[in-house]
Protein backbone atom coordinates (compact mmCIF):
# COMPACT_ATOMS: atom_id res chain seq x y z
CA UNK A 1 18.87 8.87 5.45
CA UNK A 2 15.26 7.84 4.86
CA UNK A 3 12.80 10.86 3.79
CA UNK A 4 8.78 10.78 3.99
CA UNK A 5 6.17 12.61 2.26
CA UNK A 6 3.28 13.90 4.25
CA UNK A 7 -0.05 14.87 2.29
CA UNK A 8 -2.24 16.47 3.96
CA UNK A 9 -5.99 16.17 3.11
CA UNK A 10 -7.52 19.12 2.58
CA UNK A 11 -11.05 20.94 3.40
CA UNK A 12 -11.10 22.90 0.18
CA UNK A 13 -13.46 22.50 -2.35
CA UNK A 14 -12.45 19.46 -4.92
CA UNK A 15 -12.36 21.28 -8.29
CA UNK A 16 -11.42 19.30 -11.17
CA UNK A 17 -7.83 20.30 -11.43
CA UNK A 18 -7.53 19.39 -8.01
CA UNK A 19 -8.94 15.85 -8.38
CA UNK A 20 -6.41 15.37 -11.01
CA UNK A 21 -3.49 16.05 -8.63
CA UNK A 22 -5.08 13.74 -6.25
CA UNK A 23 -5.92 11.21 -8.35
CA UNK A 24 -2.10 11.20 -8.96
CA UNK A 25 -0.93 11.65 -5.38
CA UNK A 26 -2.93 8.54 -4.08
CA UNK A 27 -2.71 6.01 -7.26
CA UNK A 28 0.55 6.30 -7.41
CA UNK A 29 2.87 3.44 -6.98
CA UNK A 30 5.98 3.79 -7.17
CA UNK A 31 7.95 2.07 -10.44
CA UNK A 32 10.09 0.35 -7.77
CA UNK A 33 7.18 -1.26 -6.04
CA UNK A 34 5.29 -2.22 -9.07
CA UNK A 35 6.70 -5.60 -9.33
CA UNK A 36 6.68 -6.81 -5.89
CA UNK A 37 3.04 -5.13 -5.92
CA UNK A 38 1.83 -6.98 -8.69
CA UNK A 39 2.96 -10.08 -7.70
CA UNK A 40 1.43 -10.41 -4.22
CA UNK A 41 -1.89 -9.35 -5.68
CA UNK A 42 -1.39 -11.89 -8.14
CA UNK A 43 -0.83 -14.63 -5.21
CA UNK A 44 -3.78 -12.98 -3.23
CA UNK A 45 -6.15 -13.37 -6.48
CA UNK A 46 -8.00 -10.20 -5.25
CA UNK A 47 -11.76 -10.06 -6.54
CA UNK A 48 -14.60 -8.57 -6.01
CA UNK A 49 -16.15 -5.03 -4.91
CA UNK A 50 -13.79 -1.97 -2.66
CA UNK A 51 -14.84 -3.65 0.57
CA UNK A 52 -14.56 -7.26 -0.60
CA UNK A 53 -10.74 -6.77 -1.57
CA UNK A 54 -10.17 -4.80 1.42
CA UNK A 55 -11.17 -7.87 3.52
CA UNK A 56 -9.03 -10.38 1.44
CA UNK A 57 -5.60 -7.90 1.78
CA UNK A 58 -6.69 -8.01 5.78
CA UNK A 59 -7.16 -11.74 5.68
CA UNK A 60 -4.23 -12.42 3.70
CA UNK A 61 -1.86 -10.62 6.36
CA UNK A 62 -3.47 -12.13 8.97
CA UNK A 63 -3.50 -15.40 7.77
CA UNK A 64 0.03 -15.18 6.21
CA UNK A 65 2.41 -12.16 7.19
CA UNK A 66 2.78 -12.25 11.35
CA UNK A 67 2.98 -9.21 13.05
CA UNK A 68 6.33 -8.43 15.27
CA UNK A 69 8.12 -5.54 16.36
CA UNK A 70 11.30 -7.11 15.83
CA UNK A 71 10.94 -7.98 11.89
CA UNK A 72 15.12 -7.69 11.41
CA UNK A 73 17.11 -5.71 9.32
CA UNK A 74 16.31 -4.56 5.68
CA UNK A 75 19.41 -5.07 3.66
CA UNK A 76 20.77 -1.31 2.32
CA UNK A 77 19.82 -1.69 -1.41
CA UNK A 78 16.53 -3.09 -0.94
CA UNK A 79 13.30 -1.16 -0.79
CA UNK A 80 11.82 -1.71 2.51
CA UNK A 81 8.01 -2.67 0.68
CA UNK A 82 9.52 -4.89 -1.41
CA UNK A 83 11.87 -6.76 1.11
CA UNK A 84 8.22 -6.94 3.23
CA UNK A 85 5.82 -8.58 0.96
CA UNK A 86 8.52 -10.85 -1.48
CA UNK A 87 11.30 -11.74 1.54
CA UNK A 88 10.57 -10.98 5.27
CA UNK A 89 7.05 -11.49 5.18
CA UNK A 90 6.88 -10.39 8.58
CA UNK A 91 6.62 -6.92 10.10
CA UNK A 92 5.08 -4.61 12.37
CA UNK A 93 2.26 -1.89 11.67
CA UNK A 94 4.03 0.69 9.14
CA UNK A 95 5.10 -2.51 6.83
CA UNK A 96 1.67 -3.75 6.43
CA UNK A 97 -0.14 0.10 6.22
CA UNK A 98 2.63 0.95 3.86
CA UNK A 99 1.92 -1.90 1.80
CA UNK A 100 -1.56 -2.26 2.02
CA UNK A 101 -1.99 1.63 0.25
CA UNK A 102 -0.02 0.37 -2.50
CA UNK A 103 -2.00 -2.54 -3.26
CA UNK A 104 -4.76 -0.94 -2.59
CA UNK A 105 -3.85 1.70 -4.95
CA UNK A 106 -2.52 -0.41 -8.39
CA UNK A 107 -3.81 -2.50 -8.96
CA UNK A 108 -6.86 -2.38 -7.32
CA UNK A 109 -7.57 1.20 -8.22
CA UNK A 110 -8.60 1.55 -4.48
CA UNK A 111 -7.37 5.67 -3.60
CA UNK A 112 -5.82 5.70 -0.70
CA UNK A 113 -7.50 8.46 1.02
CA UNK A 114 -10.07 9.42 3.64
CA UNK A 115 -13.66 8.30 2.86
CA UNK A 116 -15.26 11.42 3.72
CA UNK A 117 -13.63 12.97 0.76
């Protein structure tokens, strides 16, 4: 059994208290992750402003991580993220989303959120 948290963005005015429990909803990576996180930023040498880094993640999985919708199994005790950017290294559009926020997020300090907000 896999479960998924949703967060849903919000219309309400941001009030400091609020920010705070944002700024932990979309910076957080989970301890699991960290390692396979930091190392593929590491081997990506990101640099550079928001939009600069943005384009080197896209780059780097276009250049290195090919897209199919047949990426094969993940093997039970391995986190799906993890077995994505340190084994597989190939996947369809929720593997590279899902591990694009959490570069994005540490530790790049990019929030993964909507830019209107």
């Amino acid at each position: 059994k896999r479960e998924y948290t949703y967060y849903p963005m919000t219309s309400e005015p941001v009030t400091d208290q609020k920010r705070e429990e944002l700024d932990r909803i979309y910076f957080d990576v989970p301890k699991k992750n960290q390692k396979a996180v930091a190392e593929i930023c590491k081997e990506m040498d990101l640099h550079g402003s928001q939009e600069e880094i943005i384009e080197q993640v896209v780059n780097y999985f276009q250049e290195n991580i090919p897209y199919t919708v047949r990426p094969g199994f993940v093997p039970k005790d391995e986190d799906v993220i993890n077995f994505f950017l340190t084994k597989s290294k190939k996947g369809y559009c929720a593997h590279f989303a899902s591990s694009a926020v959490l570069i994005f997020r540490c530790p790049m300090s990019i929030p993964a959120t909507d830019s209107n907000n």
